[in-house]
C-alpha atoms as a PDB file:
ATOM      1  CA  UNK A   1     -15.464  18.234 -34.199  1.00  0.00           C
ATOM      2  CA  UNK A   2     -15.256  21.747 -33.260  1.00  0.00           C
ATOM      3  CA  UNK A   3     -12.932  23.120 -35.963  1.00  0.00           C
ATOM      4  CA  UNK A   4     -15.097  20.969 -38.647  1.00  0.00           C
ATOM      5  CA  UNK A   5     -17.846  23.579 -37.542  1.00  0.00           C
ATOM      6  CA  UNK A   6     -17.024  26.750 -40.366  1.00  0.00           C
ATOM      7  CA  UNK A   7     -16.108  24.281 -43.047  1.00  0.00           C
ATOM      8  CA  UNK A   8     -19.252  22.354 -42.757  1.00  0.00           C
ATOM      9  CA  UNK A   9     -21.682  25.101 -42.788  1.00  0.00           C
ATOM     10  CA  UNK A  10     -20.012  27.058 -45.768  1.00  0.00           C
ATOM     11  CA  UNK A  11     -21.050  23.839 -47.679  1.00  0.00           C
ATOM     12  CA  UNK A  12     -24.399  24.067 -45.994  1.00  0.00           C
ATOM     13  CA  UNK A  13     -25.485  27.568 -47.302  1.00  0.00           C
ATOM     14  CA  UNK A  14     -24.573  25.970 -50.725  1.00  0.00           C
ATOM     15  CA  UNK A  15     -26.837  23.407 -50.594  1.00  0.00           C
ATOM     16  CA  UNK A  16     -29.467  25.498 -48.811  1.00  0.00           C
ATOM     17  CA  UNK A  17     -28.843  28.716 -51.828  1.00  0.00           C
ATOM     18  CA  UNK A  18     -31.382  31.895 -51.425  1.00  0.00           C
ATOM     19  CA  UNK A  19     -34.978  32.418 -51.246  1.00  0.00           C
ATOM     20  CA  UNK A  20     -37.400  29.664 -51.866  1.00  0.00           C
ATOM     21  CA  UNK A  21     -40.944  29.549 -51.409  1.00  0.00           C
ATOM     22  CA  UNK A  22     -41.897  26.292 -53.946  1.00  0.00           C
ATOM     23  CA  UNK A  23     -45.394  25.684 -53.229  1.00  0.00           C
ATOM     24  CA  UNK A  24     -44.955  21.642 -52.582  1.00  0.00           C
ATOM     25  CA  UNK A  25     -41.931  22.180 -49.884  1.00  0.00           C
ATOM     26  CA  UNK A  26     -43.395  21.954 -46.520  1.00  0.00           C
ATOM     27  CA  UNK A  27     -40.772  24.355 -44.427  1.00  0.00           C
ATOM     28  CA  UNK A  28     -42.864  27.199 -46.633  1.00  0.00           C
ATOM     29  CA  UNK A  29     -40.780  30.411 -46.935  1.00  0.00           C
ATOM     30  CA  UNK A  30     -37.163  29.403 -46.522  1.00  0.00           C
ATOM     31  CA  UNK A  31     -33.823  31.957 -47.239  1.00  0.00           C
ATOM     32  CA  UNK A  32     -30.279  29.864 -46.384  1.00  0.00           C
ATOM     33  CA  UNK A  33     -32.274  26.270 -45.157  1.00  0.00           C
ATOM     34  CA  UNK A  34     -33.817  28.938 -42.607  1.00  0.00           C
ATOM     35  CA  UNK A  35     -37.754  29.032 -42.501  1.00  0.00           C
ATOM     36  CA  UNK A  36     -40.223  31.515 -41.728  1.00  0.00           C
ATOM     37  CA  UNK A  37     -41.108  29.562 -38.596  1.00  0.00           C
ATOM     38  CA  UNK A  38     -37.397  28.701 -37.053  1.00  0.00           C
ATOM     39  CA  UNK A  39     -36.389  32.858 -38.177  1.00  0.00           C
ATOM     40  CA  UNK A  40     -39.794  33.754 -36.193  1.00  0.00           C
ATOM     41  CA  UNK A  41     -38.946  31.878 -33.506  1.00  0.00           C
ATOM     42  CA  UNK A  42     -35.528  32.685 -33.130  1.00  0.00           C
ATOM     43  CA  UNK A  43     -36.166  36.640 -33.297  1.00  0.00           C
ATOM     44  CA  UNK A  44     -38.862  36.030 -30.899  1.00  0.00           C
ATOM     45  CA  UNK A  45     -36.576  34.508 -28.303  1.00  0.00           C
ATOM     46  CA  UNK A  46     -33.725  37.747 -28.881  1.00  0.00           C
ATOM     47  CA  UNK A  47     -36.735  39.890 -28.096  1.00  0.00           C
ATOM     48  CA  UNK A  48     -37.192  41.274 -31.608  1.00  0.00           C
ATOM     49  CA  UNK A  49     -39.969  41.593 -34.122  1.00  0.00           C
ATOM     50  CA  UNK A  50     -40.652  39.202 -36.683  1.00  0.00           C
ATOM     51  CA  UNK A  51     -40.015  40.032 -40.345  1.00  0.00           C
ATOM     52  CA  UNK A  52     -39.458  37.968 -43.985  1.00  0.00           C
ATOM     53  CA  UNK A  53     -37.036  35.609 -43.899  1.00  0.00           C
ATOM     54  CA  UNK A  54     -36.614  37.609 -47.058  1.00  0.00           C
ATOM     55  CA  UNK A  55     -34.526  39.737 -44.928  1.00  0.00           C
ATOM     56  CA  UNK A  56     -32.768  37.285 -42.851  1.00  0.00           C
ATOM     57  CA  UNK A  57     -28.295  38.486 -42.068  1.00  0.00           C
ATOM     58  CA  UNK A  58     -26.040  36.302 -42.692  1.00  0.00           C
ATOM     59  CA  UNK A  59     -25.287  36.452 -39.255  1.00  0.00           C
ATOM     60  CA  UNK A  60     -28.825  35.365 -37.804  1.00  0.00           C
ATOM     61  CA  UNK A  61     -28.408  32.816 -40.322  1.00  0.00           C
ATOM     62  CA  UNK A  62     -25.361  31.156 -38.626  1.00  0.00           C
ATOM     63  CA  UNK A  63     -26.324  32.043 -34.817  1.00  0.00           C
ATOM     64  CA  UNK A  64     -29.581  30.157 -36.014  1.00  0.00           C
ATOM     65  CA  UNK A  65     -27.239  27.276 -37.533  1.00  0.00           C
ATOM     66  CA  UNK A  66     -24.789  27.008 -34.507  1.00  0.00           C
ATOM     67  CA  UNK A  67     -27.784  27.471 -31.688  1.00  0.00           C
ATOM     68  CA  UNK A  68     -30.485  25.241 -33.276  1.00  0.00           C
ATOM     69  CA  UNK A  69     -28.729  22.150 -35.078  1.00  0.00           C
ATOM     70  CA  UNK A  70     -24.924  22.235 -34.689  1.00  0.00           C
ATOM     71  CA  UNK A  71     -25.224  22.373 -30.916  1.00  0.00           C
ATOM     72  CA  UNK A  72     -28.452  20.149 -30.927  1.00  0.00           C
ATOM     73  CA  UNK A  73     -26.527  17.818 -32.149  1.00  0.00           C
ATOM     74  CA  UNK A  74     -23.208  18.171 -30.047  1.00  0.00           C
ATOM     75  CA  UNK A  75     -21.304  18.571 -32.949  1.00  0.00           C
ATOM     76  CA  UNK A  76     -18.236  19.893 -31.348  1.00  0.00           C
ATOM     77  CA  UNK A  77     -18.048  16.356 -29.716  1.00  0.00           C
ATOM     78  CA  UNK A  78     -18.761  14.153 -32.980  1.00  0.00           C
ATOM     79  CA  UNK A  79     -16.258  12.738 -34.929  1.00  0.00           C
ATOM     80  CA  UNK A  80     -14.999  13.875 -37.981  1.00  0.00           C
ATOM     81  CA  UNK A  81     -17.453  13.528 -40.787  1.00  0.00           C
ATOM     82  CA  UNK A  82     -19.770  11.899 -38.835  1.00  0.00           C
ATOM     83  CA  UNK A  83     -20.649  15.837 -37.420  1.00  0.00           C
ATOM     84  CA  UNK A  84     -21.298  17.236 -40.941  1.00  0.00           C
ATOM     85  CA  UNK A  85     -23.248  14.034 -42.403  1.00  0.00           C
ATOM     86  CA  UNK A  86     -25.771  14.352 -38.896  1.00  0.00           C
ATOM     87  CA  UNK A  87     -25.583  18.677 -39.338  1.00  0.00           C
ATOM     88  CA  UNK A  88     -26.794  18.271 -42.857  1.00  0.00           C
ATOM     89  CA  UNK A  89     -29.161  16.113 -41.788  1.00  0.00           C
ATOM     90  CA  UNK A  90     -30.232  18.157 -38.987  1.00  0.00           C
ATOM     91  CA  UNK A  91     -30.454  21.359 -41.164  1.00  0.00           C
ATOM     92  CA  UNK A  92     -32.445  19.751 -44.047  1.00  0.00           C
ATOM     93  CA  UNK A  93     -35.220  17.807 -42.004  1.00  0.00           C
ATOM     94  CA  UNK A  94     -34.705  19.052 -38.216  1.00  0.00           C
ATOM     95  CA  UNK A  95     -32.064  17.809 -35.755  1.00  0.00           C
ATOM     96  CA  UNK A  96     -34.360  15.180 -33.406  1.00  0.00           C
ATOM     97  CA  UNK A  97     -35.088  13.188 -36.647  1.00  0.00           C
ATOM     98  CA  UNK A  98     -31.375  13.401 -37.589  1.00  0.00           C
ATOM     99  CA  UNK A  99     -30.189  11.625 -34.182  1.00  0.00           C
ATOM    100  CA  UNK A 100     -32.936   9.266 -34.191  1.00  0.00           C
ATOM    101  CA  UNK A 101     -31.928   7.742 -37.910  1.00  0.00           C
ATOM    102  CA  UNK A 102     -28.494   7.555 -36.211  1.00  0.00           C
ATOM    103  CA  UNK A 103     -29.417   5.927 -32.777  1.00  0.00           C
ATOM    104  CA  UNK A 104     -31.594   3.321 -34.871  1.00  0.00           C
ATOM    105  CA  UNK A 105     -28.544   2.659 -36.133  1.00  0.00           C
ATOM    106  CA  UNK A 106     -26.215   2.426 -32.612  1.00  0.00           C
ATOM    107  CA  UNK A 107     -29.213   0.401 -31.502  1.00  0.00           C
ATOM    108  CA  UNK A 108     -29.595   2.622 -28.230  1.00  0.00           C
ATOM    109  CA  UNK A 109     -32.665   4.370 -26.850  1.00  0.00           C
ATOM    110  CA  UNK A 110     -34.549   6.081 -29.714  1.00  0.00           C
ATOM    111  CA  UNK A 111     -35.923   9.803 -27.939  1.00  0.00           C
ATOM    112  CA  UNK A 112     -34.087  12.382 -30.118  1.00  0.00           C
ATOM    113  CA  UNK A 113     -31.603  13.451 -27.927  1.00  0.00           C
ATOM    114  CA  UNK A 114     -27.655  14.065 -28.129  1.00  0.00           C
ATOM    115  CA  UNK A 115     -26.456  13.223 -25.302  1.00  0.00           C
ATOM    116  CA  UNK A 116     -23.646  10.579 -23.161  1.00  0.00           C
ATOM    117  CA  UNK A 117     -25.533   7.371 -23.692  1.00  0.00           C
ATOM    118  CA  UNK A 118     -25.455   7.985 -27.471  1.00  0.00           C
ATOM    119  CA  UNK A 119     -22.094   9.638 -27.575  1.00  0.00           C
ATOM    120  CA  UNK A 120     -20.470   6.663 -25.729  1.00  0.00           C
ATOM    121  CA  UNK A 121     -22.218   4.510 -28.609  1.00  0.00           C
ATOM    122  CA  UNK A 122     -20.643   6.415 -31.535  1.00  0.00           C
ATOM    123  CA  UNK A 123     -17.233   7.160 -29.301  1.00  0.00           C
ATOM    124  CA  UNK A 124     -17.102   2.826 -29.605  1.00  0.00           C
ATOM    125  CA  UNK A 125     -18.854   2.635 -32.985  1.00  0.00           C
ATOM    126  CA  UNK A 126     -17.340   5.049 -35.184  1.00  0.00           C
ATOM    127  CA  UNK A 127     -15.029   2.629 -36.374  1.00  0.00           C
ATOM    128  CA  UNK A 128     -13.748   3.230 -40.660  1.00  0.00           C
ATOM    129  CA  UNK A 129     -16.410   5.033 -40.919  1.00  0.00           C
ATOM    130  CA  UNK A 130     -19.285   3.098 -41.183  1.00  0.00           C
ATOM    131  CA  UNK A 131     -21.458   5.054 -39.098  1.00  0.00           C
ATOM    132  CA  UNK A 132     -21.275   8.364 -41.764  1.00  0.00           C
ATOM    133  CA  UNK A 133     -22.222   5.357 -44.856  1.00  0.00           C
ATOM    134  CA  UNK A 134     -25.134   3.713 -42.917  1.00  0.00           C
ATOM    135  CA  UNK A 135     -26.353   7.326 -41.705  1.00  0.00           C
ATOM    136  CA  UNK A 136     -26.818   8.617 -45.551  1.00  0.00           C
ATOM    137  CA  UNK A 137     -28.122   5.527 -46.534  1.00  0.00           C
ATOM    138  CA  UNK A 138     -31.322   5.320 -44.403  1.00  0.00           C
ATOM    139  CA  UNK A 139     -31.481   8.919 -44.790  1.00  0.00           C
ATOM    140  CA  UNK A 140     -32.058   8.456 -48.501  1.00  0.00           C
ATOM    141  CA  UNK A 141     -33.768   5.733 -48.001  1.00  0.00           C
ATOM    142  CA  UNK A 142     -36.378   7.109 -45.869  1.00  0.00           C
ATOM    143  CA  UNK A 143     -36.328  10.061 -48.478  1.00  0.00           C
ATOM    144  CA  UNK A 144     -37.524   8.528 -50.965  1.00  0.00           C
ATOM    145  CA  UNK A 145     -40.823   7.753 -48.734  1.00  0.00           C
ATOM    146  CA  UNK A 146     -41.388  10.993 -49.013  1.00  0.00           C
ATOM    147  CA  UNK A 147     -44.634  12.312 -51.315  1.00  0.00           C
ATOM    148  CA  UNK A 148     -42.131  15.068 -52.072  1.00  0.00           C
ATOM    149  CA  UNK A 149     -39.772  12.837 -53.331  1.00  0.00           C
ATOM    150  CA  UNK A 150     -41.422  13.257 -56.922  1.00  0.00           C
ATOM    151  CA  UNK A 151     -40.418  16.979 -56.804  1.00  0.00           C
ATOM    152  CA  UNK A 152     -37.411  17.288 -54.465  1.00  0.00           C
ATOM    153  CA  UNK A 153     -35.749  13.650 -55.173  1.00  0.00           C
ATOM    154  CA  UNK A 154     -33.071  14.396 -57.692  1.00  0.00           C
ATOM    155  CA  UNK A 155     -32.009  17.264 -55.702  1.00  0.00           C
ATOM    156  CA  UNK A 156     -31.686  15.488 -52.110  1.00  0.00           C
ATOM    157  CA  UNK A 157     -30.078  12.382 -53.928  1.00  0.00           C
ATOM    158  CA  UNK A 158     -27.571  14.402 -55.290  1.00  0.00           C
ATOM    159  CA  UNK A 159     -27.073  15.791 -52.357  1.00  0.00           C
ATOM    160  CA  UNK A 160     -27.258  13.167 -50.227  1.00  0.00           C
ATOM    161  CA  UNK A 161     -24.995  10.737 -52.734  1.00  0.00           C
ATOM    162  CA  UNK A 162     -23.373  13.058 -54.767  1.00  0.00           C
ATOM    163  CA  UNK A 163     -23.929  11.542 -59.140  1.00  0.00           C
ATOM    164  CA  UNK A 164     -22.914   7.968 -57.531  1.00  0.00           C
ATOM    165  CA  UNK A 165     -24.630   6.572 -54.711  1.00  0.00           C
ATOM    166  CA  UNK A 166     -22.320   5.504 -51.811  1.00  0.00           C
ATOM    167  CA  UNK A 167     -19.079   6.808 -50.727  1.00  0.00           C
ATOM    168  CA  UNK A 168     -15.528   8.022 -53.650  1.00  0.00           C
ATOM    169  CA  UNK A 169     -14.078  10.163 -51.564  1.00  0.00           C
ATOM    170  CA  UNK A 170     -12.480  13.033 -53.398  1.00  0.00           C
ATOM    171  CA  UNK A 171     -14.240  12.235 -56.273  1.00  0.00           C
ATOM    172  CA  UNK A 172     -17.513  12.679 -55.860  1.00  0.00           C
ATOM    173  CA  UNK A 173     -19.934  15.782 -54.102  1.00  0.00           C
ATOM    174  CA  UNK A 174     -22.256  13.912 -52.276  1.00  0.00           C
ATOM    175  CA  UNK A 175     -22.495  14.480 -48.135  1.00  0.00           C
ATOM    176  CA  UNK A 176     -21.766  11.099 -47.810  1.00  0.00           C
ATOM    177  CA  UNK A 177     -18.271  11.869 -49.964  1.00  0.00           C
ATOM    178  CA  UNK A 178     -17.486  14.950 -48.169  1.00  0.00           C
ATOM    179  CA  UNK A 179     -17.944  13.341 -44.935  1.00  0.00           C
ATOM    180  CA  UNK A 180     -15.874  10.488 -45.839  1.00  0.00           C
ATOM    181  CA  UNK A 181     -13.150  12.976 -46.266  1.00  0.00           C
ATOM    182  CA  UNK A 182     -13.414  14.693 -42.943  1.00  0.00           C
ATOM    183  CA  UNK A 183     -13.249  11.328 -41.550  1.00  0.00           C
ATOM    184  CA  UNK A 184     -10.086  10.357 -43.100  1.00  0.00           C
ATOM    185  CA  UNK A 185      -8.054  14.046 -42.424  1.00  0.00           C
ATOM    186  CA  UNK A 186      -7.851  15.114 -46.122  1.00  0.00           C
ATOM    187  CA  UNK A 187      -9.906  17.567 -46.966  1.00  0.00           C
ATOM    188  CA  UNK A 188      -8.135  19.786 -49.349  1.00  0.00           C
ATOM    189  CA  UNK A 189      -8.371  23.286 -51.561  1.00  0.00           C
ATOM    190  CA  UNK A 190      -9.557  21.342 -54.678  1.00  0.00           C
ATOM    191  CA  UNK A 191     -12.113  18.642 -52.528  1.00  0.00           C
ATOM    192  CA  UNK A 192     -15.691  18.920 -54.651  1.00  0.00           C
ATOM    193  CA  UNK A 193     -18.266  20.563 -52.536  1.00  0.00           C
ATOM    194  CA  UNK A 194     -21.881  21.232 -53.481  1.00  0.00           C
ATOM    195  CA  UNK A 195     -22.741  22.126 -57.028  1.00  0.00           C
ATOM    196  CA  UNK A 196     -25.596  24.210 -56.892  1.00  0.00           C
ATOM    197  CA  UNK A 197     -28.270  24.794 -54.298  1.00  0.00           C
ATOM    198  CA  UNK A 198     -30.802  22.092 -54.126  1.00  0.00           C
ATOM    199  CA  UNK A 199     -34.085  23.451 -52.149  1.00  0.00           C
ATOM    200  CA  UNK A 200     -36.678  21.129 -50.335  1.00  0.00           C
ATOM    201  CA  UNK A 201     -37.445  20.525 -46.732  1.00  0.00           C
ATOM    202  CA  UNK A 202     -37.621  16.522 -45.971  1.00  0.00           C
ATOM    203  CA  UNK A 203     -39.974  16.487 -42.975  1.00  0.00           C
ATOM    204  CA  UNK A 204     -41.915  13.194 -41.761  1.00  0.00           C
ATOM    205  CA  UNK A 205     -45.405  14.491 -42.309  1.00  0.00           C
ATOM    206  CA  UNK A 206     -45.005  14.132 -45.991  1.00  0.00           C
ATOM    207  CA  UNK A 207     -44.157  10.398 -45.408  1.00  0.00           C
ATOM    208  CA  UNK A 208     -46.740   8.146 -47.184  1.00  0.00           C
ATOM    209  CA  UNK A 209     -49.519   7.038 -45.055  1.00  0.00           C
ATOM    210  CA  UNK A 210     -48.298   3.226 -46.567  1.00  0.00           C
ATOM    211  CA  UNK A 211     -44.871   3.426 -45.534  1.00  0.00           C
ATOM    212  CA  UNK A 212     -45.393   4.562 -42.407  1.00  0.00           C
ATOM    213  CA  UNK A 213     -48.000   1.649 -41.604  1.00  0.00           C
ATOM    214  CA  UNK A 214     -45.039  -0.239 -43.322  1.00  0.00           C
ATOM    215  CA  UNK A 215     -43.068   0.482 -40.620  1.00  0.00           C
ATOM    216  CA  UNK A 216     -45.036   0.164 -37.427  1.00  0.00           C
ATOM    217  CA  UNK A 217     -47.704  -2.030 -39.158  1.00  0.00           C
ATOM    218  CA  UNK A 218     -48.694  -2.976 -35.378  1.00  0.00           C
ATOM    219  CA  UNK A 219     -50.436   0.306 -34.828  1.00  0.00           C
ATOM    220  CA  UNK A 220     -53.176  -0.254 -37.282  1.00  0.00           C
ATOM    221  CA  UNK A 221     -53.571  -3.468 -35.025  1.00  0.00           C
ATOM    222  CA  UNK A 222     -53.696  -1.676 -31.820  1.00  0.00           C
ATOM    223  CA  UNK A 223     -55.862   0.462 -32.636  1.00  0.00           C
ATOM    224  CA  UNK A 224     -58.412  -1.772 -32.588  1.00  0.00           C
ATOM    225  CA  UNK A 225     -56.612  -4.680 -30.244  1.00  0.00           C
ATOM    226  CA  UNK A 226     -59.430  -4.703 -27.486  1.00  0.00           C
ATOM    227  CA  UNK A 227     -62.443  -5.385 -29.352  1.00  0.00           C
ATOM    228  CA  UNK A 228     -61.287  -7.131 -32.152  1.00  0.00           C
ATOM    229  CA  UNK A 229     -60.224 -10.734 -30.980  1.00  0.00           C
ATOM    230  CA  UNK A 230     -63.112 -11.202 -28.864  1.00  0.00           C
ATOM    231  CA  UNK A 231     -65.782 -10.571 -31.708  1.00  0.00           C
ATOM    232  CA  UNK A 232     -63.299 -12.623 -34.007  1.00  0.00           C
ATOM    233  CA  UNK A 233     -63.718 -15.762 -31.695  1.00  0.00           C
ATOM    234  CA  UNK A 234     -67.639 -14.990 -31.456  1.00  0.00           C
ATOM    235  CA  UNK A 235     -68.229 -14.832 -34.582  1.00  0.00           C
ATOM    236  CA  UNK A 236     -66.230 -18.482 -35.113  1.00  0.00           C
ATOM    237  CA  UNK A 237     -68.717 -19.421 -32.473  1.00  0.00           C
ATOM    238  CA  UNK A 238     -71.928 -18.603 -33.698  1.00  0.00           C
ATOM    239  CA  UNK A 239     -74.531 -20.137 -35.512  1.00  0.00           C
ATOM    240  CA  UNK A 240     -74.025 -18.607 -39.794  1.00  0.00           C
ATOM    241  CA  UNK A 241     -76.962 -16.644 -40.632  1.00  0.00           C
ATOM    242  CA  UNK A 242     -77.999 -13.259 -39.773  1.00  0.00           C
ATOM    243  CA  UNK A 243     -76.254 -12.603 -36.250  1.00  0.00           C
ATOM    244  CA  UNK A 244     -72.473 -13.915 -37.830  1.00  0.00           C
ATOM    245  CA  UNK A 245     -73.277 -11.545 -40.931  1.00  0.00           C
ATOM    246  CA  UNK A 246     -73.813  -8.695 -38.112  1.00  0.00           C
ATOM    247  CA  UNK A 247     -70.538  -9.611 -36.251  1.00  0.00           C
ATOM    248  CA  UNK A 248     -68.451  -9.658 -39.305  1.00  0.00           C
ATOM    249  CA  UNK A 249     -70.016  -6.066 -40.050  1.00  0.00           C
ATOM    250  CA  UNK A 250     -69.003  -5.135 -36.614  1.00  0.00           C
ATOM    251  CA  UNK A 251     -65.257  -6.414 -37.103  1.00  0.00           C
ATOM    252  CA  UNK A 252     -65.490  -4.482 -40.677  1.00  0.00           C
ATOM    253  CA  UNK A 253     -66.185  -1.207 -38.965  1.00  0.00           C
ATOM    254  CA  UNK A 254     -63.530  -1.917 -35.882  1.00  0.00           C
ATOM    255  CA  UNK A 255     -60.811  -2.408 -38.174  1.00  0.00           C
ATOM    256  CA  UNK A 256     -61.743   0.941 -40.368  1.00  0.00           C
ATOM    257  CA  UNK A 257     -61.701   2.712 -37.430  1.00  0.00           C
ATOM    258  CA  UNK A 258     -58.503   1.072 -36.229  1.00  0.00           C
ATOM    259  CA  UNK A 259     -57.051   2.367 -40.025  1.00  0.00           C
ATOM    260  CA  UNK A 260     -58.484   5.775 -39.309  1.00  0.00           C
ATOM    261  CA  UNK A 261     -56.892   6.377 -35.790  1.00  0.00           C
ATOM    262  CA  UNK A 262     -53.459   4.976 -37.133  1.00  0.00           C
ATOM    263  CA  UNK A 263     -53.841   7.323 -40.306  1.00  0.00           C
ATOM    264  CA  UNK A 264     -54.455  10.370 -37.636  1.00  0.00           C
ATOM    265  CA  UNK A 265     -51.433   9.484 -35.572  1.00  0.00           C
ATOM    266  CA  UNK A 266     -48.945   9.123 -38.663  1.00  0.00           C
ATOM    267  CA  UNK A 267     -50.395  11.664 -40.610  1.00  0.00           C
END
């Protein structure tokens, strides 16, 4: 909702702290959850030069928050808690990732984008707030596929779940806790935001090439669909000697190549 906008992003800059350049985080350079890339491209588009994130204003910090996640999102139009759980989301590992997670979850078309087909879904959905518990759960979940998940893990858990995992609203820190609040009307002075900045970008290209085959295991398949059953079923057919041992080889070598396409396209 539109007045959960201000509230929302003051715990966002908490979570997101100062200046971080940890070598294993893949946004790189980051100052406020903003990196080097996103500030670039923002100052780019108002026609200015580019410069350290080092230097980023708190200002360009939340034009850069409202323009390229809040309103990605349509967070103005989300319900309560429900817009900061997706915002944090959005922030933390990009905003088309964020509303996919949650339109796996409506069961509607998957292509990143906010808009009346998915709205309508969560409008009918949204229901005791089920939608904000199922959104941080897969978002951990796929989290901890992460090869940064070593590094980052504690952090994003924490802030992600809070020191329980799942939802004690008013007791706990967690997004998921926070959002539960927003959901129910009582956020208050004395409700327990963020503790302490927690750095770490959660992008898919850090996802483990085994997870990711995990999850689409019918591209390693594909890649090699064509060829495959038809040398299968000659090789059944021929005589065993020599020419079978060849065919065999020749599967071998289709379905490496079938691994090494689907590493390339989920790396």
């Amino acid at each position: 909702m539109r007045y959960n906008y201000e509230k929302a992003t003051q715990w966002m800059l908490v979570h997101e702290g100062g200046y971080v350049d940890h070598p294993k985080d893949p946004g790189g350079a980051t100052n406020r959850g903003v990196t080097q890339r996103v500030y670039d491209g923002w100052r780019r588009r108002h026609k200015m030069g580019t410069q350290s994130v080092l230097q980023i204003l708190i200002s360009e910090v939340q034009s850069i928050y409202r323009t390229q996640y809040w309103d990605k999102i349509m967070g103005d139009d989300l319900p309560p808690g429900l817009d900061y759980a997706l915002y944090d989301f959005a922030v933390n590992s990009g905003p088309s990732r964020a509303v996919k997670f949650l339109q796996r979850i409506l069961k509607v078309e998957v292509d990143g984008q906010m808009g009346a087909v998915t709205l309508g879904a969560i409008q009918f959905q949204a229901r005791n707030g089920i939608l904000i518990d199922e959104l941080c759960t897969q978002r951990l979940k796929w989290m901890k596929t992460l090869k940064t998940f070593k590094t980052f893990g504690r952090g994003w858990t924490r802030r992600v779940m809070g020191e329980v995992e799942g939802a004690q609203p008013g007791v706990d820190t967690g997004v998921v806790d926070r959002a539960r609040q927003l959901y129910l009307g009582k956020v208050a002075a004395g409700l327990p935001g963020p503790e302490k900045a927690l750095p770490g970008k959660a992008e898919d290209k850090d996802q483990k090439i085994a997870d990711k085959v995990a999850a689409n295991p019918s591209a390693v398949l594909s890649a090699g669909a064509g060829a495959a059953p038809g040398l299968l079923s000659a090789m059944t057919m021929a005589p065993e000697g020599p020419v079978q041992w060849a065919m065999g080889a020749a599967l071998l070598v289709i379905v490496l190549v079938g691994g090494a396409i689907a590493y390339k396209r989920f790396a």
